[in-house]
Each structure stands twice: as structure tokens, then as C-alpha cells.
N, C-alpha and C. Protein backbone atom coordinates (compact mmCIF):
# COMPACT_ATOMS: atom_id res chain seq x y z
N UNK A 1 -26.90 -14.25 -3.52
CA UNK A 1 -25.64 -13.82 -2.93
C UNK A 1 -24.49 -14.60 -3.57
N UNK A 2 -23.50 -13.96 -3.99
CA UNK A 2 -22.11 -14.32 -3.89
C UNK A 2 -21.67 -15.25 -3.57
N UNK A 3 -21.03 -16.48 -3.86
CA UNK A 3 -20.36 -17.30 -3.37
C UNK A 3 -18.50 -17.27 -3.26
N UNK A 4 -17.99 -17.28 -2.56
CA UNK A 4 -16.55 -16.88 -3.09
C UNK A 4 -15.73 -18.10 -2.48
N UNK A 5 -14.23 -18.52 -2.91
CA UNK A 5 -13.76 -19.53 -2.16
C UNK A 5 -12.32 -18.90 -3.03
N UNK A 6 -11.71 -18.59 -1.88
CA UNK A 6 -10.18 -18.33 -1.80
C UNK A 6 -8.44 -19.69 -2.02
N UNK A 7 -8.13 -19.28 -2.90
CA UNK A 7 -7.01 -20.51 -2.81
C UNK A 7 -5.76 -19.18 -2.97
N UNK A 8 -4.59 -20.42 -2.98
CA UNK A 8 -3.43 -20.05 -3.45
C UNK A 8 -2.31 -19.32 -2.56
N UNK A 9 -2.54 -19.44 -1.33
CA UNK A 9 -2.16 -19.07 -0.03
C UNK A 9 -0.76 -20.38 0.47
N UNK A 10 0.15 -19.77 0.94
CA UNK A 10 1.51 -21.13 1.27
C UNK A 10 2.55 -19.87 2.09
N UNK A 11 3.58 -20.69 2.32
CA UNK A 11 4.95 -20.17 3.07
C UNK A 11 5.67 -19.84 1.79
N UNK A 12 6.10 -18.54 1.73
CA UNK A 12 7.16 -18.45 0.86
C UNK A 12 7.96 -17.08 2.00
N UNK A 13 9.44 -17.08 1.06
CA UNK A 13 10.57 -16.47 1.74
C UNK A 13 10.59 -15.33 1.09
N UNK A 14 10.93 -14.15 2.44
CA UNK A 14 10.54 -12.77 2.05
C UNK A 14 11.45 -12.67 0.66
N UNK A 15 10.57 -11.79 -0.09
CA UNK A 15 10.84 -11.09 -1.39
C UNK A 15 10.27 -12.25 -2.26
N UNK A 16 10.11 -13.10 -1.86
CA UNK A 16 9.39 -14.24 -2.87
C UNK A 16 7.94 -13.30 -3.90
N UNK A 17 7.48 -14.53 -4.08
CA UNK A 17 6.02 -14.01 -4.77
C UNK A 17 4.94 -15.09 -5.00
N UNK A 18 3.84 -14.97 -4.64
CA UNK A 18 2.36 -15.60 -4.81
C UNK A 18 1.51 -15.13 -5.42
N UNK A 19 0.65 -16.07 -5.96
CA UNK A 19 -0.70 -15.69 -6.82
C UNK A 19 -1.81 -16.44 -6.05
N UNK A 20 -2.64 -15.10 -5.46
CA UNK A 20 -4.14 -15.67 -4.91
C UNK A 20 -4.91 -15.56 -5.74
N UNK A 21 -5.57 -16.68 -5.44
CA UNK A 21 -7.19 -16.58 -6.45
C UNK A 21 -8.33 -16.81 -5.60
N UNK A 22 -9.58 -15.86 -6.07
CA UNK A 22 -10.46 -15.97 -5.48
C UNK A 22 -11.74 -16.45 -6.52
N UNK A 23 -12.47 -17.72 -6.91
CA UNK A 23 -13.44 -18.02 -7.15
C UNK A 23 -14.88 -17.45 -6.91
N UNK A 24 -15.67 -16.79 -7.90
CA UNK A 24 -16.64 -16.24 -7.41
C UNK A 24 -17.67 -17.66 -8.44
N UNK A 25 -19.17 -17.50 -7.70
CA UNK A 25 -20.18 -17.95 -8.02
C UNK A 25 -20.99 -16.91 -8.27
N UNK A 26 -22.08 -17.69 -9.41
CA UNK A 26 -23.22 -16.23 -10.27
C UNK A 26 -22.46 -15.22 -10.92
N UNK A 27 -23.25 -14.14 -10.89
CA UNK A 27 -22.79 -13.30 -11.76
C UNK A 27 -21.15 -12.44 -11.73
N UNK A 28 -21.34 -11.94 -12.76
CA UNK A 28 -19.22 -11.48 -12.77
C UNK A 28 -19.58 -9.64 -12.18
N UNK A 29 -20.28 -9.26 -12.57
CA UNK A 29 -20.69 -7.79 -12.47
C UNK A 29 -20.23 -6.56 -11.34
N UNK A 30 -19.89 -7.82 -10.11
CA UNK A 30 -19.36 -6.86 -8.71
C UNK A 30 -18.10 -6.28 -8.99
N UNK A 31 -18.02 -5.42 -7.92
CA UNK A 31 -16.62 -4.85 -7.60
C UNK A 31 -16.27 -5.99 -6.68
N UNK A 32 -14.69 -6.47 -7.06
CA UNK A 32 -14.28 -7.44 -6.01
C UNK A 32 -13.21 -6.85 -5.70
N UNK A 33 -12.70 -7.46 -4.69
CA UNK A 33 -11.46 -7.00 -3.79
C UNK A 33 -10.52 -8.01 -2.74
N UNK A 34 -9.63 -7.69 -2.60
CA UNK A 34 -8.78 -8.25 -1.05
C UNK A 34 -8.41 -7.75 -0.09
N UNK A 35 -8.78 -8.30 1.33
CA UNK A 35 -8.61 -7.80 2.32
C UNK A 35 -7.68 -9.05 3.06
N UNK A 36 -7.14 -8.29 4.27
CA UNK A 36 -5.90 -9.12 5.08
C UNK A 36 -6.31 -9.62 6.72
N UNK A 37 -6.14 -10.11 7.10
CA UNK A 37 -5.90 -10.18 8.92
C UNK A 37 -5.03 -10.63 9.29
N UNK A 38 -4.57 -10.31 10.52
CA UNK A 38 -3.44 -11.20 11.39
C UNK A 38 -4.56 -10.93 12.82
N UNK A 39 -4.13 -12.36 13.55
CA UNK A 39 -4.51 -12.19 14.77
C UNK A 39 -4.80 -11.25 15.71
N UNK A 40 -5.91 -10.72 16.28
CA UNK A 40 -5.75 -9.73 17.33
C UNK A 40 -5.90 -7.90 16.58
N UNK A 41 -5.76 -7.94 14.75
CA UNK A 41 -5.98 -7.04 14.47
C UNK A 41 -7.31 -6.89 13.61
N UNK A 42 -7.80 -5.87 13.24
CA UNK A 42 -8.67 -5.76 12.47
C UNK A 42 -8.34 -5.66 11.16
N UNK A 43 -9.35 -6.34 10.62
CA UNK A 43 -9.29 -6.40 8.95
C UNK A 43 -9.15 -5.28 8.20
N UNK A 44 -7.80 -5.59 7.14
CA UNK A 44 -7.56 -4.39 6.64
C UNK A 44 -7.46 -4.21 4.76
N UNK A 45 -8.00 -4.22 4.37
CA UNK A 45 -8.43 -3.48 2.63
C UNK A 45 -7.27 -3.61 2.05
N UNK A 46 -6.80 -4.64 1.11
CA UNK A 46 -5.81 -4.80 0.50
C UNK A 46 -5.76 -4.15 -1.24
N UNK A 47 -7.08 -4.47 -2.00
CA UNK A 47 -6.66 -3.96 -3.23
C UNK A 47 -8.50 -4.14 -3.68
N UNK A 48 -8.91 -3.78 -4.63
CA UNK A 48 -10.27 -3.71 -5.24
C UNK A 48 -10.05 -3.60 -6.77
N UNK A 49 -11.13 -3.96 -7.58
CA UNK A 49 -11.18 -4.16 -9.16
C UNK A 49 -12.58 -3.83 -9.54
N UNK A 50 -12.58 -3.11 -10.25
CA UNK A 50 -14.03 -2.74 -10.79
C UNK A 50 -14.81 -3.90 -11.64
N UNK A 51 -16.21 -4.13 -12.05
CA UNK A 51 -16.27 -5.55 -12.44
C UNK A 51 -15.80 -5.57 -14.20
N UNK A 52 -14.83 -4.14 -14.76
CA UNK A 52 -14.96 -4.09 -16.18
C UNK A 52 -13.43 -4.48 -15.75
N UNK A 53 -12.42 -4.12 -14.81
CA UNK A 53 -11.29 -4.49 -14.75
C UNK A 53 -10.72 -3.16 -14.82
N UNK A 54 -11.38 -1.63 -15.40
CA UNK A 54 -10.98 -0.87 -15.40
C UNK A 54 -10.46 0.09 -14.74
N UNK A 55 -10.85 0.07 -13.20
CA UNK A 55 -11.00 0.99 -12.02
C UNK A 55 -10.29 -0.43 -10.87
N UNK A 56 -9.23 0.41 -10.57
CA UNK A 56 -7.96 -0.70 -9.93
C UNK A 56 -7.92 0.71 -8.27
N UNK A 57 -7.77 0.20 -7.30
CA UNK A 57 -7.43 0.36 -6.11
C UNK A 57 -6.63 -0.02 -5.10
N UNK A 58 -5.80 0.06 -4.67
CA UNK A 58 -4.52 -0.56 -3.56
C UNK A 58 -4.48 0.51 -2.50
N UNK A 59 -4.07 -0.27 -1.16
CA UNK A 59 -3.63 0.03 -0.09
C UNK A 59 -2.35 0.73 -0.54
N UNK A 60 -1.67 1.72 -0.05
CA UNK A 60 -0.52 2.00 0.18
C UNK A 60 0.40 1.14 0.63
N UNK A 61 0.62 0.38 1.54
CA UNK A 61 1.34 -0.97 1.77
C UNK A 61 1.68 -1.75 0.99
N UNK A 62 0.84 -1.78 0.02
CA UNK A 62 1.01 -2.88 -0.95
C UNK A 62 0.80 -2.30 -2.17
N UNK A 63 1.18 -1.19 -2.49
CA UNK A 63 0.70 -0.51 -4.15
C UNK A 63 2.34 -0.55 -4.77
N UNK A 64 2.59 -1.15 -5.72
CA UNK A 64 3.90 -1.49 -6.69
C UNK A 64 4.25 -2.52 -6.21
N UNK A 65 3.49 -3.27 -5.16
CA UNK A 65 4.49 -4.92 -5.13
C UNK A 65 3.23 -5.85 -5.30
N UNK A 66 1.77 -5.66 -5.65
CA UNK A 66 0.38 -6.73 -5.90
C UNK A 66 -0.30 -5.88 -6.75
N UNK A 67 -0.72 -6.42 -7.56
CA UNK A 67 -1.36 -6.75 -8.45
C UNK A 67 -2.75 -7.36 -8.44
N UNK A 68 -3.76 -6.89 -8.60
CA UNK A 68 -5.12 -7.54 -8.78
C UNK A 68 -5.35 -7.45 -9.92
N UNK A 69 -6.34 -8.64 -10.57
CA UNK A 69 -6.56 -8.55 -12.13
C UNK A 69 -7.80 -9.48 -11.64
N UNK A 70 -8.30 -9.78 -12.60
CA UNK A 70 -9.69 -10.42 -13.01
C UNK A 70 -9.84 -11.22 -14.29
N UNK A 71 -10.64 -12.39 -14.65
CA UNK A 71 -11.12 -12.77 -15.65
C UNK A 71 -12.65 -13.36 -14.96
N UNK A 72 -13.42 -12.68 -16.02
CA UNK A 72 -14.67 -12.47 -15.93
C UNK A 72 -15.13 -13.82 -16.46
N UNK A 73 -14.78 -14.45 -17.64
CA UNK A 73 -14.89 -15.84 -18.47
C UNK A 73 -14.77 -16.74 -17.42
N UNK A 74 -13.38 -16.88 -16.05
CA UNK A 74 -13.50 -17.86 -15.01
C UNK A 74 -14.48 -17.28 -13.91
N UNK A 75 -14.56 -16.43 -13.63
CA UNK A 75 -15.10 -15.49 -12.85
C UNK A 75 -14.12 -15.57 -11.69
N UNK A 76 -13.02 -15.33 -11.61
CA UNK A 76 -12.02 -15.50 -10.63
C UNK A 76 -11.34 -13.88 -11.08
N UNK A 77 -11.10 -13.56 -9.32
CA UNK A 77 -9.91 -12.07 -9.49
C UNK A 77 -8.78 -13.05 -8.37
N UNK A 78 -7.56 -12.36 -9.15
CA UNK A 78 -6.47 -12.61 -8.77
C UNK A 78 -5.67 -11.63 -7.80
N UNK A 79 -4.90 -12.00 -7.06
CA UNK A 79 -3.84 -10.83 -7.02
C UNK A 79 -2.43 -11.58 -6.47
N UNK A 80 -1.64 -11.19 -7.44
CA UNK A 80 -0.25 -11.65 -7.54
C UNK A 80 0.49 -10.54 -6.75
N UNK A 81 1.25 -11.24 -5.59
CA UNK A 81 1.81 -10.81 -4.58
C UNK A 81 3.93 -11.14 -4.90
N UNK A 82 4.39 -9.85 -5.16
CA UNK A 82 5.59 -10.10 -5.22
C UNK A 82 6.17 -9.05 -3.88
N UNK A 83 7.65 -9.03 -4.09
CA UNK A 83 8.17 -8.56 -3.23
C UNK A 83 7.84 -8.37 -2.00
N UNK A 84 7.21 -9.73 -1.79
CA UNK A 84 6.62 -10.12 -0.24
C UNK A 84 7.52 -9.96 0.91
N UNK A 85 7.00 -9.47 1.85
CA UNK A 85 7.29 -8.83 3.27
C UNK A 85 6.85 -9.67 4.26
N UNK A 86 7.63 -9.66 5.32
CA UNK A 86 7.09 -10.79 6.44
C UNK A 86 5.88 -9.80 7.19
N UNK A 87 5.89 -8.45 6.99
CA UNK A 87 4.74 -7.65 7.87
C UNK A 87 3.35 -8.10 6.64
N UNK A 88 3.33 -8.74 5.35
CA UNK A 88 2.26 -9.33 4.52
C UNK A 88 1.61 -10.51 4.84
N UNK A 89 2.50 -11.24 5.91
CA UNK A 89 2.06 -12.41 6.70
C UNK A 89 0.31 -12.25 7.76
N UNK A 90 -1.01 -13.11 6.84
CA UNK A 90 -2.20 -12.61 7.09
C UNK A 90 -2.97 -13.76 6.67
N UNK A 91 -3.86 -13.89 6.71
CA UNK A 91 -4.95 -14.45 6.12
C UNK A 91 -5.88 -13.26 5.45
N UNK A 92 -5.80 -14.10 3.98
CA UNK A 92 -6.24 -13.26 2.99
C UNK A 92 -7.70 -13.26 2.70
N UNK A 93 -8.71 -12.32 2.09
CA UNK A 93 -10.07 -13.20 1.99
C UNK A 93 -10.56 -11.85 1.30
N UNK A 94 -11.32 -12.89 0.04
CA UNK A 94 -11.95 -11.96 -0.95
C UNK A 94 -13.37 -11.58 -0.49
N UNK A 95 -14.10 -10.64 -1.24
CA UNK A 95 -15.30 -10.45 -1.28
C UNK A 95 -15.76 -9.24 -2.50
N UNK A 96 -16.70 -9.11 -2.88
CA UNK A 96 -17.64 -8.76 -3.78
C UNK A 96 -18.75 -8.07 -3.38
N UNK A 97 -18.84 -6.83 -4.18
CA UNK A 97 -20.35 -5.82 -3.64
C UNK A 97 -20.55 -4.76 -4.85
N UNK A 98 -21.89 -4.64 -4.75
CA UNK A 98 -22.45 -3.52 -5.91
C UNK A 98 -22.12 -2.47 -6.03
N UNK A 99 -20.44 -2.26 -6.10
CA UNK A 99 -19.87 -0.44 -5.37
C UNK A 99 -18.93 0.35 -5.95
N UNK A 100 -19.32 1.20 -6.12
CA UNK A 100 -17.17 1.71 -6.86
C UNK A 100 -15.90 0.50 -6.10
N UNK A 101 -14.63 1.05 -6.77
CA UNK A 101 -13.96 0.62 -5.96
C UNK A 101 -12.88 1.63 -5.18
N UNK A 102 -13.68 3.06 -5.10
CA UNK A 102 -13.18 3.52 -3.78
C UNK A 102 -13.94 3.65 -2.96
N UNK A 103 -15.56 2.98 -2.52
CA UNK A 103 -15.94 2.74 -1.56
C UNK A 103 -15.67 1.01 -1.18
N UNK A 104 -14.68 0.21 -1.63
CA UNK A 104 -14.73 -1.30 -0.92
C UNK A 104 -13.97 -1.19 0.37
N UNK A 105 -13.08 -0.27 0.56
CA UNK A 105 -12.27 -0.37 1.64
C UNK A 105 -13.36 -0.31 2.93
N UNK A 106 -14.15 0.55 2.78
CA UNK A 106 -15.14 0.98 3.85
C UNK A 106 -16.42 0.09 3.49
N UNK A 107 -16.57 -0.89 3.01
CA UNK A 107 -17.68 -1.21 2.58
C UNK A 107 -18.78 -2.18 3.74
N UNK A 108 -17.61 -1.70 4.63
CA UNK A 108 -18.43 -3.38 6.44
C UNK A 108 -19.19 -4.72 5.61
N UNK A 109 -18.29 -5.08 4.89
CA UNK A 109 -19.14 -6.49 4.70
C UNK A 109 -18.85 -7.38 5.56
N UNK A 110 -20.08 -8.30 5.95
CA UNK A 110 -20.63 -8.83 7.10
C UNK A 110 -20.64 -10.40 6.88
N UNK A 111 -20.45 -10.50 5.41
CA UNK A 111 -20.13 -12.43 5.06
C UNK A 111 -18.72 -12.46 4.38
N UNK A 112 -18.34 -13.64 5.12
CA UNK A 112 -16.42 -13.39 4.58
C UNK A 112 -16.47 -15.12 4.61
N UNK A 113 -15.67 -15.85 3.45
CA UNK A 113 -15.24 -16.71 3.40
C UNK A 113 -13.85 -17.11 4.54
N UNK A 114 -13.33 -18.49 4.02
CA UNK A 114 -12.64 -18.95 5.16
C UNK A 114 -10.82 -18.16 4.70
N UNK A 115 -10.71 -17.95 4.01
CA UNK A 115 -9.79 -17.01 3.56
C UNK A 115 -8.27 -17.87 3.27
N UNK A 116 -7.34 -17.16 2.79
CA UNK A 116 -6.15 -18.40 2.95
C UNK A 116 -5.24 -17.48 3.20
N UNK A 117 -4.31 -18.59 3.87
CA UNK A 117 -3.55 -17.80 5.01
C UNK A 117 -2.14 -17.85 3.79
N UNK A 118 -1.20 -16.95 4.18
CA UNK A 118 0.19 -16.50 3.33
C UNK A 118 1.06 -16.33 4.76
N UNK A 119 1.91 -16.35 4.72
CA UNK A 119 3.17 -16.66 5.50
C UNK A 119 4.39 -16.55 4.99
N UNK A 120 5.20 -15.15 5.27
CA UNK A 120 6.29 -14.75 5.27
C UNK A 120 7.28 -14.62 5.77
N UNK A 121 8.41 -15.79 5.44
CA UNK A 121 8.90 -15.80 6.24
C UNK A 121 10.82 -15.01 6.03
N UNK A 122 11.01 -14.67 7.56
CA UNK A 122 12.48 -13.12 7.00
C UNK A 122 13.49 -14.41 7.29
């Protein structure tokens, strides 16, 4: 299994911009992705990357202001968050699975790292 560990999470001021990174362990080969939470809601499907980098996926919420990319050499996917919104304010948290990446949104994965939290503030 997968190991993943999330950084790059802080307070910045709306319209600002961040770069998350998510660290994977073993192999590079998955479809990885980002997903969001805020308190009290359910987890919601932020963006996905195929493991060639070729097959890119976004939420509507967030499609023309993040960016997901990948390097397979660190084995880390990124996603650079601009034109940040205080409704983007979440704890972020990657994960990885053997899948297209228009089945990650729906994918119920059941092991989730500790995620890092982003904070937007208006």
C-alpha cells in the first residue's frame, strides 16, 4: 500500500496562492488526486492526475484557479492553488488508486492521511 504525507498547507489572503505537495511511497504508477474537508461536511474531490501526467481532472470550483502536476522522479503530485477563495478554506489530503481519473472522485477510499489544512482568509 501507498504511503502518502501531505505538506505545504498555511494562512494566506484571499486571491493569494499556494503549492501543496503530496509525497507518495513505492511505486509512481497510480492515479493520484486531491480532495478537501471543512468541518461538519463531507469530503469533496478536488482535482486527479493520471500516473503518465496525461489525463488531468478538476472539480468545477476549482478548474482555472489549481493546478495539479506530478513528478514521477520525486514521486510527489502537486497542486498549486491560486486565486484562492476563503470558501477554499479545508483541510486538504491526497490519495492514490489503480483507476482512471474520472473514476477518483467516486473512488470511497477508506485510508486518508493526516492532510494539511489551508486557510483563507477575506
Amino acid at each position: 500500500q501507498v504511503q502518502l504525507l501531505e505538506s505545504g498547507g498555511g494562512l494566506v489572503q484571499a486571491g493569494g496562492s499556494l503549492r501543496l505537495s503530496c509525497a507518495a511511497s513505492g511505486r509512481t504508477f497510480y492515479t493520484m488526486g486531491w480532495f478537501r474537508q471543512v468541518p461538519g461536511k463531507e469530503r469533496e474531490f478536488v482535482a486527479a492526475i493520471s500516473s503518465s501526467g496525461s489525463t488531468i481532472s478538476y472539480a468545477g470550483s476549482v478548474k482555472g484557479r489549481f493546478t495539479i502536476s506530478r513528478d514521477n522522479a520525486k514521486n510527489t503530485v502537486y497542486l498549486q492553488m491560486s486565486s484562492l477563495k476563503p470558501e477554499d478554506t479545508a483541510v486538504y489530503y491526497c490519495n492514490a488508486g489503480l483507476l482512471p481519473t474520472n473514476a477518483f472522485a467516486k473512488a470511497g477510499f477508506t485510508s486518508w492521511g493526516q492532510g494539511t489544512q489551508v486557510t483563507v482568509s477575506s
